[in-house]
C-alpha atoms as a PDB file:
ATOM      1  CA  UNK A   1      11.759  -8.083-110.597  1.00  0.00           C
ATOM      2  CA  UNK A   2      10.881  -4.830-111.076  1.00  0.00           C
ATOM      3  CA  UNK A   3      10.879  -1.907-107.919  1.00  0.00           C
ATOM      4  CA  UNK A   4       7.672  -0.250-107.340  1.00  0.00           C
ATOM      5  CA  UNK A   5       6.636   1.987-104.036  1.00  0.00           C
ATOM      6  CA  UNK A   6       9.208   0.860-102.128  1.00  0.00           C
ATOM      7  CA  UNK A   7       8.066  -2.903-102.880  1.00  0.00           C
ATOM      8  CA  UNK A   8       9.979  -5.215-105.059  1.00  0.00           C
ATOM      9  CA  UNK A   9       7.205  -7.193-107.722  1.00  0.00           C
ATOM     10  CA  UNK A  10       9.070 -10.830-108.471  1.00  0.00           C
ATOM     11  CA  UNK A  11       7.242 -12.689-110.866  1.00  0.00           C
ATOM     12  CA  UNK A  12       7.726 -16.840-111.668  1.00  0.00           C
ATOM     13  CA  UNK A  13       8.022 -17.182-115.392  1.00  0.00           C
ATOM     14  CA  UNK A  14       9.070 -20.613-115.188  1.00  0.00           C
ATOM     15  CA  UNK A  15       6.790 -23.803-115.205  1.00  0.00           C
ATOM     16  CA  UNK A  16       7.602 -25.164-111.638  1.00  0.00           C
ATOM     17  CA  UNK A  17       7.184 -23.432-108.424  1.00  0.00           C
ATOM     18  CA  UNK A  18      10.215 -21.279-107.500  1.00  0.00           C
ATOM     19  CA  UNK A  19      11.303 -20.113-103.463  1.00  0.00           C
ATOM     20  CA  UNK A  20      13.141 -16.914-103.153  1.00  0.00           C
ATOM     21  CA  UNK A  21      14.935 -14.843-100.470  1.00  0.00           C
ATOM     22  CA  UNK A  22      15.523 -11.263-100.977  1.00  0.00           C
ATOM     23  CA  UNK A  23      18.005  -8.779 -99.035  1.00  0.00           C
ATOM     24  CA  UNK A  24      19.858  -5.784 -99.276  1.00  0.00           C
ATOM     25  CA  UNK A  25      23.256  -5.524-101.003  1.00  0.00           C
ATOM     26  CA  UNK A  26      24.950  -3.948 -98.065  1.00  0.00           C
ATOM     27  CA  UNK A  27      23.692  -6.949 -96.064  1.00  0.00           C
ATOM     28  CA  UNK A  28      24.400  -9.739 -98.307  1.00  0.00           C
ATOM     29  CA  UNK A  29      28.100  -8.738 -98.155  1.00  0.00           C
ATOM     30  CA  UNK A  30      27.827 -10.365 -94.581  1.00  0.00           C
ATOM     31  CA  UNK A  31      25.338 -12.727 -94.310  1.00  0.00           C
ATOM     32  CA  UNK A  32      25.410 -16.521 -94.040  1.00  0.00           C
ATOM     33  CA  UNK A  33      22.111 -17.620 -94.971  1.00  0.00           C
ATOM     34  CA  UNK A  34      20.720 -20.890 -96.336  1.00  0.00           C
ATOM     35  CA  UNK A  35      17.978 -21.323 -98.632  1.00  0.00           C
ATOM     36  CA  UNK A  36      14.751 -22.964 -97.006  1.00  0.00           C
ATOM     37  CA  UNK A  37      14.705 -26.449 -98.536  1.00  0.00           C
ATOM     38  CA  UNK A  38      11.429 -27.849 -96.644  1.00  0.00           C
ATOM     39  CA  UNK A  39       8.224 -27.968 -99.170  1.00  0.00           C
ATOM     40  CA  UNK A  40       6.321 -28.071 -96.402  1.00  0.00           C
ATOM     41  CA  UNK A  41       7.226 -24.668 -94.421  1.00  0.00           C
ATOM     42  CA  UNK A  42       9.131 -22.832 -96.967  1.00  0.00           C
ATOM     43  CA  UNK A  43       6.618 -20.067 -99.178  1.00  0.00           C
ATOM     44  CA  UNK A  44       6.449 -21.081-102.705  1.00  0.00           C
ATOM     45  CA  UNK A  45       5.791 -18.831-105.564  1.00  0.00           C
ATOM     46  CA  UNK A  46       3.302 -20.969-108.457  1.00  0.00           C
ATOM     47  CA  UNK A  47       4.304 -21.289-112.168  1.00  0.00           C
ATOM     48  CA  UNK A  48       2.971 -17.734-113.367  1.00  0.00           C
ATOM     49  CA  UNK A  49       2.143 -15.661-110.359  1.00  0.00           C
ATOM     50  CA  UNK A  50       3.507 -12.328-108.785  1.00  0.00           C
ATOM     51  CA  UNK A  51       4.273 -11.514-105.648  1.00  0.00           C
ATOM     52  CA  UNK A  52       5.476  -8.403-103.789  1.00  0.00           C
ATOM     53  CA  UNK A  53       7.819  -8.189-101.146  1.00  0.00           C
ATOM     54  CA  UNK A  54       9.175  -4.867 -99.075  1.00  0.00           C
ATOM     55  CA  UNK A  55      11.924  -3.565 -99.697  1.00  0.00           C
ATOM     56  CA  UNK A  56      15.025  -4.865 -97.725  1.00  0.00           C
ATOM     57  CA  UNK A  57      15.684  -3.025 -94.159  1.00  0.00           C
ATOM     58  CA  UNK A  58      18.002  -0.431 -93.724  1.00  0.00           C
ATOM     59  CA  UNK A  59      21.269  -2.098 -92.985  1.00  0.00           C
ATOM     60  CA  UNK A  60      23.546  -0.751 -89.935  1.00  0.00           C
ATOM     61  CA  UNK A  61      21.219   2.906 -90.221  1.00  0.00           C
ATOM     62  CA  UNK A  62      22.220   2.811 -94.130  1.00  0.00           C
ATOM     63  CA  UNK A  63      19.323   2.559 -96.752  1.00  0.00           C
ATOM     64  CA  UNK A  64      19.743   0.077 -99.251  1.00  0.00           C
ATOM     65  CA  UNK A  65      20.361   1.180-102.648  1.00  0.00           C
ATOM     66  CA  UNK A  66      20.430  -2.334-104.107  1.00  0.00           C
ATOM     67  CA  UNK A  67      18.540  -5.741-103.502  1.00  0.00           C
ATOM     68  CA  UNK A  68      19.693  -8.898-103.659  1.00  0.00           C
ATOM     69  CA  UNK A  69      16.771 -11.084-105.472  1.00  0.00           C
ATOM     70  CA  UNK A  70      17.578 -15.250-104.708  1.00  0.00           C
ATOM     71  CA  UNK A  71      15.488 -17.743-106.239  1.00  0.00           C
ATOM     72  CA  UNK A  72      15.407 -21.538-106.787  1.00  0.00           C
ATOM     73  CA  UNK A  73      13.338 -24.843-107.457  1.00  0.00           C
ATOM     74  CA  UNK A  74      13.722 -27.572-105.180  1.00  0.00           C
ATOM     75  CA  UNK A  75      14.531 -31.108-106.605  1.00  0.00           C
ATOM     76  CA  UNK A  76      14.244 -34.299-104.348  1.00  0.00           C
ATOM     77  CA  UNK A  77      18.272 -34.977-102.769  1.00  0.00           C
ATOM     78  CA  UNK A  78      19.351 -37.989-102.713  1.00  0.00           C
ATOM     79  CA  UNK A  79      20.003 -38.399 -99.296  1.00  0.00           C
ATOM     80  CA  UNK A  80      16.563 -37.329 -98.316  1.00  0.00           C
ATOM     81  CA  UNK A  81      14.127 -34.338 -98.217  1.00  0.00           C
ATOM     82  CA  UNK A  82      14.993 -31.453-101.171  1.00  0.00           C
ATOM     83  CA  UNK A  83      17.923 -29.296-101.735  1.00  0.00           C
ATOM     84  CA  UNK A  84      17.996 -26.387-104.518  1.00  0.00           C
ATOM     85  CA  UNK A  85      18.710 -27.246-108.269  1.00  0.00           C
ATOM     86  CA  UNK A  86      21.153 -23.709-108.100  1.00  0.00           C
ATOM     87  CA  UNK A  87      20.636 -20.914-106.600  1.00  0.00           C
ATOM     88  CA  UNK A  88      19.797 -17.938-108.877  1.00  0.00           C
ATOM     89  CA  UNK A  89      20.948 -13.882-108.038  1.00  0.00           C
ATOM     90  CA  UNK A  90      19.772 -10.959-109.835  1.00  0.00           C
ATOM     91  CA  UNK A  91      20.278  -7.457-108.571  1.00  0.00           C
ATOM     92  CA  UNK A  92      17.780  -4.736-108.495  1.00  0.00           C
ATOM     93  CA  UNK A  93      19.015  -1.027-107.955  1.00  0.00           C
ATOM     94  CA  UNK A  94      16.278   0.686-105.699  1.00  0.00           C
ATOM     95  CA  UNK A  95      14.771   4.088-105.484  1.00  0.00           C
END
């Protein structure tokens, strides 16, 4: 995911549609988030395309040097609806 004019390029090189959440480093320390798990209402990224997100927000008046980049499929769960296969993290320094 590479970081381009202050916008972070993530591209979906796998063959199934992938959801992602991205945030700053400083902020991920203390965040308790969830990953969206509804097909319906949750953005998917198609096998082979791009997209560009911002980068993340400053974070208590400190820019973020680092982004978080979170990405997963969604498989069907057992107990109804979809829950992520794992949840993948890479980290992006920023400029």
């Amino acid at each position: 995911a590479p970081a381009r004019a202050r916008e972070i390029t993530i591209s979906n090189l796998t063959e199934r549609p992938v959801f992602t959440f991205v945030m700053g480093a400083n902020a991920a320390a203390l965040s308790l988030w969830a990953p969206c798990t509804d097909p319906q209402t949750c953005e998917a990224l198609p096998s082979g395309e791009s997209k560009r997100v911002p980068y993340p927000q400053p974070f208590d008046g400190v820019r973020e040097t680092e982004a978080v980049v979170n990405w997963w499929h969604l498989v069907p769960d057992p107990a109804g609806g979809f829950k992520p296969d794992s949840i993948r993290t890479g980290y992006l320094p920023l400029r």
